[in-house]
C-alpha atoms as a PDB file:
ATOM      1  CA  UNK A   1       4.643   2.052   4.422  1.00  0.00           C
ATOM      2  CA  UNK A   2       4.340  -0.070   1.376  1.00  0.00           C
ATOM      3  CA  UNK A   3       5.112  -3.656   0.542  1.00  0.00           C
ATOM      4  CA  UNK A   4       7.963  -4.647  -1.750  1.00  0.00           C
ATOM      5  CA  UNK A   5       8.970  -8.264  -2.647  1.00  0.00           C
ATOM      6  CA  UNK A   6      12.326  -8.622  -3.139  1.00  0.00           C
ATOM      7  CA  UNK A   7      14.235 -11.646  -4.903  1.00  0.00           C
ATOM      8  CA  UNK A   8      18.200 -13.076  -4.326  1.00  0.00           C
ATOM      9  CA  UNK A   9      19.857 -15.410  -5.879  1.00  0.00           C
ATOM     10  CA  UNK A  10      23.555 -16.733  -4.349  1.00  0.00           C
ATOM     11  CA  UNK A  11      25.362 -19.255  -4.882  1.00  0.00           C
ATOM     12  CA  UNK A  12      23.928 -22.526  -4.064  1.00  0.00           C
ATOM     13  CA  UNK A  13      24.477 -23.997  -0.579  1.00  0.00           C
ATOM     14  CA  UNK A  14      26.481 -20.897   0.344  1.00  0.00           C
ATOM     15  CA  UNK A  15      23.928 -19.490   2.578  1.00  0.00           C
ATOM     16  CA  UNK A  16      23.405 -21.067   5.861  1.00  0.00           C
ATOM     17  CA  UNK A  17      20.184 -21.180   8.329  1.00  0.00           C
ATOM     18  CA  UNK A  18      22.117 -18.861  10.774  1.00  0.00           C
ATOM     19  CA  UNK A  19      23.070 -16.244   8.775  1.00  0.00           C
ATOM     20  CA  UNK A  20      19.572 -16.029   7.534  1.00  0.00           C
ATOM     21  CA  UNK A  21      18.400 -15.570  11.143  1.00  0.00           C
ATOM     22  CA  UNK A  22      20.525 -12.710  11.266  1.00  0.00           C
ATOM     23  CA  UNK A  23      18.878 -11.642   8.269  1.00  0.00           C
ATOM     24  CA  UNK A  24      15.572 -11.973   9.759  1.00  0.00           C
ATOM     25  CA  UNK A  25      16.756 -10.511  13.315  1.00  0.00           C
ATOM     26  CA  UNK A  26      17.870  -7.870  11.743  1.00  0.00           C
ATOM     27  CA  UNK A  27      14.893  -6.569   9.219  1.00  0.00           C
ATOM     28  CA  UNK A  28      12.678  -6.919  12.373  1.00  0.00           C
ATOM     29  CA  UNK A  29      14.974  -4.558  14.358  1.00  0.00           C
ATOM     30  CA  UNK A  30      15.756  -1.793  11.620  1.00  0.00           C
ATOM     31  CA  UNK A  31      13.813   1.425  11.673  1.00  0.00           C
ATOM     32  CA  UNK A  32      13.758   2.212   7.905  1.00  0.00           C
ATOM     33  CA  UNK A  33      12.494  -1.291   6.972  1.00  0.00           C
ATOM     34  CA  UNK A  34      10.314  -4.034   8.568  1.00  0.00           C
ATOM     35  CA  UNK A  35      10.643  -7.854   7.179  1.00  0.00           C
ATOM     36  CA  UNK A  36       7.563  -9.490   6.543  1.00  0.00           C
ATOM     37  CA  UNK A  37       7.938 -12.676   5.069  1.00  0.00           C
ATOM     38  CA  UNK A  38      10.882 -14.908   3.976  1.00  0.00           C
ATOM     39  CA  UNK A  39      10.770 -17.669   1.735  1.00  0.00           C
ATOM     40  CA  UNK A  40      13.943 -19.555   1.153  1.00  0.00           C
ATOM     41  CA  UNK A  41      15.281 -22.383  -0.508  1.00  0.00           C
ATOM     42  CA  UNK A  42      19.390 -22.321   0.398  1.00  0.00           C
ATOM     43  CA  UNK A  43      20.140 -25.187  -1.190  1.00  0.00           C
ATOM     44  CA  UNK A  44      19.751 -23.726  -4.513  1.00  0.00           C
ATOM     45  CA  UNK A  45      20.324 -20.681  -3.101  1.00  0.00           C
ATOM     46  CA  UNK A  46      17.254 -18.708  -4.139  1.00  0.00           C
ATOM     47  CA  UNK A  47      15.836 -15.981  -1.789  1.00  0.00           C
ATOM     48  CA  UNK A  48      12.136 -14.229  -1.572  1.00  0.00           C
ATOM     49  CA  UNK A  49      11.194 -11.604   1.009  1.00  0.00           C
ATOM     50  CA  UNK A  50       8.583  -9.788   1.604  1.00  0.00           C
ATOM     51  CA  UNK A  51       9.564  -6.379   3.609  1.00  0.00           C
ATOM     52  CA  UNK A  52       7.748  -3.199   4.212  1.00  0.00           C
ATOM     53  CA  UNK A  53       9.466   0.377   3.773  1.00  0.00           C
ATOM     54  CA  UNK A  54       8.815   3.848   2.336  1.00  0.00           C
ATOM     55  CA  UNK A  55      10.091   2.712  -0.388  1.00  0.00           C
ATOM     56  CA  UNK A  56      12.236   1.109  -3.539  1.00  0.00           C
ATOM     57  CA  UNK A  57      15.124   2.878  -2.641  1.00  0.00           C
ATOM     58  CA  UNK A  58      14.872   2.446   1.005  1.00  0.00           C
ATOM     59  CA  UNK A  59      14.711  -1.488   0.540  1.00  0.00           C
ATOM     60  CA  UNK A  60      17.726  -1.306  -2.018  1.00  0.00           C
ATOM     61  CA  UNK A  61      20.091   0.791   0.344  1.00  0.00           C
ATOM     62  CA  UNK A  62      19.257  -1.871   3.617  1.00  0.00           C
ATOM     63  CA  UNK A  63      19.831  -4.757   1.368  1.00  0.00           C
ATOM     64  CA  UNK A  64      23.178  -3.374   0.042  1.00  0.00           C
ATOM     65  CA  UNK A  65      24.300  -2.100   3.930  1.00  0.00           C
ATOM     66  CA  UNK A  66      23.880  -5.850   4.690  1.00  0.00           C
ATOM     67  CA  UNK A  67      25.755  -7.007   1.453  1.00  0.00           C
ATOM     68  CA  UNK A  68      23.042  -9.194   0.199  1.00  0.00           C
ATOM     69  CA  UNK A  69      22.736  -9.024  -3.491  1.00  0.00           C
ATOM     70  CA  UNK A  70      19.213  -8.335  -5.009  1.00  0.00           C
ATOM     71  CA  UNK A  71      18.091  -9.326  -8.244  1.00  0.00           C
ATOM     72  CA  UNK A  72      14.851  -7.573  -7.953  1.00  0.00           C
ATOM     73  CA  UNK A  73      12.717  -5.576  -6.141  1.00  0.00           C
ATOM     74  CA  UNK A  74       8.827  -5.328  -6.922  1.00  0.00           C
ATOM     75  CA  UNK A  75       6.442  -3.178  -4.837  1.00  0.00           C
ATOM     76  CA  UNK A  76       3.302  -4.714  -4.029  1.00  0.00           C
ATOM     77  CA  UNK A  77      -0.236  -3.028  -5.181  1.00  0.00           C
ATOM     78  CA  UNK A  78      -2.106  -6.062  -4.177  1.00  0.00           C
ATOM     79  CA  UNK A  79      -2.123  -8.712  -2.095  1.00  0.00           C
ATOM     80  CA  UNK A  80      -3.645 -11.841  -1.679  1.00  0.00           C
ATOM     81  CA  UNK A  81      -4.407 -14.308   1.231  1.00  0.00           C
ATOM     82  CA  UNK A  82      -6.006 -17.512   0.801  1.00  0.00           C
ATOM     83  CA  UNK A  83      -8.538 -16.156  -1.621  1.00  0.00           C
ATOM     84  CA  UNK A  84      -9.056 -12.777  -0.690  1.00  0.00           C
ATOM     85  CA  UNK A  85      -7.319  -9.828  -2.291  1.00  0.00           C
ATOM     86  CA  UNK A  86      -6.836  -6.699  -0.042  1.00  0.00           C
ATOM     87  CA  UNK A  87      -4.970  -3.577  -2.047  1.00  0.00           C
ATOM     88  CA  UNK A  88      -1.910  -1.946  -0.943  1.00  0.00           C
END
Protein backbone atom coordinates (compact mmCIF):
# COMPACT_ATOMS: atom_id res chain seq x y z
CA UNK A 1 0.00 0.00 0.00
CA UNK A 2 1.21 3.51 -0.25
CA UNK A 3 0.80 6.62 1.83
CA UNK A 4 -1.26 9.59 0.68
CA UNK A 5 -1.87 12.82 2.71
CA UNK A 6 -4.94 14.18 2.12
CA UNK A 7 -6.19 17.87 3.00
CA UNK A 8 -10.12 19.30 3.80
CA UNK A 9 -11.21 22.32 4.34
CA UNK A 10 -15.15 22.92 5.70
CA UNK A 11 -16.66 25.36 6.98
CA UNK A 12 -15.43 26.56 10.22
CA UNK A 13 -16.91 25.11 13.44
CA UNK A 14 -19.17 22.90 11.33
CA UNK A 15 -17.39 19.77 12.08
CA UNK A 16 -17.78 18.29 15.42
CA UNK A 17 -15.39 15.82 17.59
CA UNK A 18 -17.99 13.00 17.04
CA UNK A 19 -18.41 12.97 13.64
CA UNK A 20 -14.71 12.92 13.27
CA UNK A 21 -14.62 9.73 15.37
CA UNK A 22 -16.77 8.29 12.93
CA UNK A 23 -14.37 9.39 10.50
CA UNK A 24 -11.62 7.75 12.23
CA UNK A 25 -13.80 4.50 13.16
CA UNK A 26 -14.49 4.19 9.98
CA UNK A 27 -10.96 4.48 7.89
CA UNK A 28 -9.72 1.91 10.50
CA UNK A 29 -12.54 -0.53 9.57
CA UNK A 30 -12.59 -0.15 5.62
CA UNK A 31 -10.83 -2.73 3.52
CA UNK A 32 -9.73 -0.51 0.57
CA UNK A 33 -8.16 2.14 2.86
CA UNK A 34 -6.45 2.25 6.30
CA UNK A 35 -6.27 5.81 8.29
CA UNK A 36 -3.09 6.62 9.64
CA UNK A 37 -2.95 9.84 11.08
CA UNK A 38 -5.40 12.76 11.61
CA UNK A 39 -4.59 16.15 12.32
CA UNK A 40 -7.42 18.53 12.87
CA UNK A 41 -8.15 21.88 13.76
CA UNK A 42 -12.35 22.13 13.61
CA UNK A 43 -12.54 25.32 14.67
CA UNK A 44 -11.27 26.69 11.54
CA UNK A 45 -12.30 23.83 10.01
CA UNK A 46 -9.12 22.59 8.37
CA UNK A 47 -8.49 18.79 8.00
CA UNK A 48 -5.05 16.64 7.41
CA UNK A 49 -4.95 12.84 7.18
CA UNK A 50 -2.67 10.63 6.60
CA UNK A 51 -4.26 7.19 5.10
CA UNK A 52 -2.78 4.28 3.36
CA UNK A 53 -4.40 2.68 0.08
CA UNK A 54 -3.46 1.32 -3.36
CA UNK A 55 -3.88 4.33 -4.41
CA UNK A 56 -5.00 8.15 -5.52
CA UNK A 57 -8.07 7.02 -6.78
CA UNK A 58 -8.85 4.60 -4.12
CA UNK A 59 -8.46 7.45 -1.39
CA UNK A 60 -10.63 9.89 -3.63
CA UNK A 61 -13.62 7.36 -4.13
CA UNK A 62 -13.68 6.52 0.08
CA UNK A 63 -13.52 10.15 0.78
CA UNK A 64 -16.39 11.00 -1.66
CA UNK A 65 -18.60 7.61 -0.37
CA UNK A 66 -18.31 9.39 3.03
CA UNK A 67 -19.16 12.92 1.57
CA UNK A 68 -16.15 14.62 2.89
CA UNK A 69 -14.81 17.12 0.50
CA UNK A 70 -11.02 16.95 -0.40
CA UNK A 71 -9.01 19.68 -1.49
CA UNK A 72 -6.03 17.58 -2.11
CA UNK A 73 -4.55 14.48 -2.14
CA UNK A 74 -0.60 13.98 -2.18
CA UNK A 75 1.04 10.52 -2.12
CA UNK A 76 3.86 10.20 0.07
CA UNK A 77 7.53 9.13 -1.36
CA UNK A 78 9.12 9.93 1.89
CA UNK A 79 8.62 10.13 5.22
CA UNK A 80 10.04 11.50 8.11
CA UNK A 81 10.01 10.81 11.94
CA UNK A 82 11.75 12.83 14.37
CA UNK A 83 14.83 13.12 12.23
CA UNK A 84 14.98 10.14 10.33
CA UNK A 85 13.68 9.79 6.80
CA UNK A 86 12.50 6.24 5.75
CA UNK A 87 11.20 6.11 1.81
CA UNK A 88 7.91 4.96 0.75
Amino acid sequence: MARFICSHRLPAGVMKDHIMTMFADAAQEATNVRGYRSFMNLTEGRIFCVVDAVDEATVQAWFEKMRMPTDEIVRVEIEGDQGHLNTL
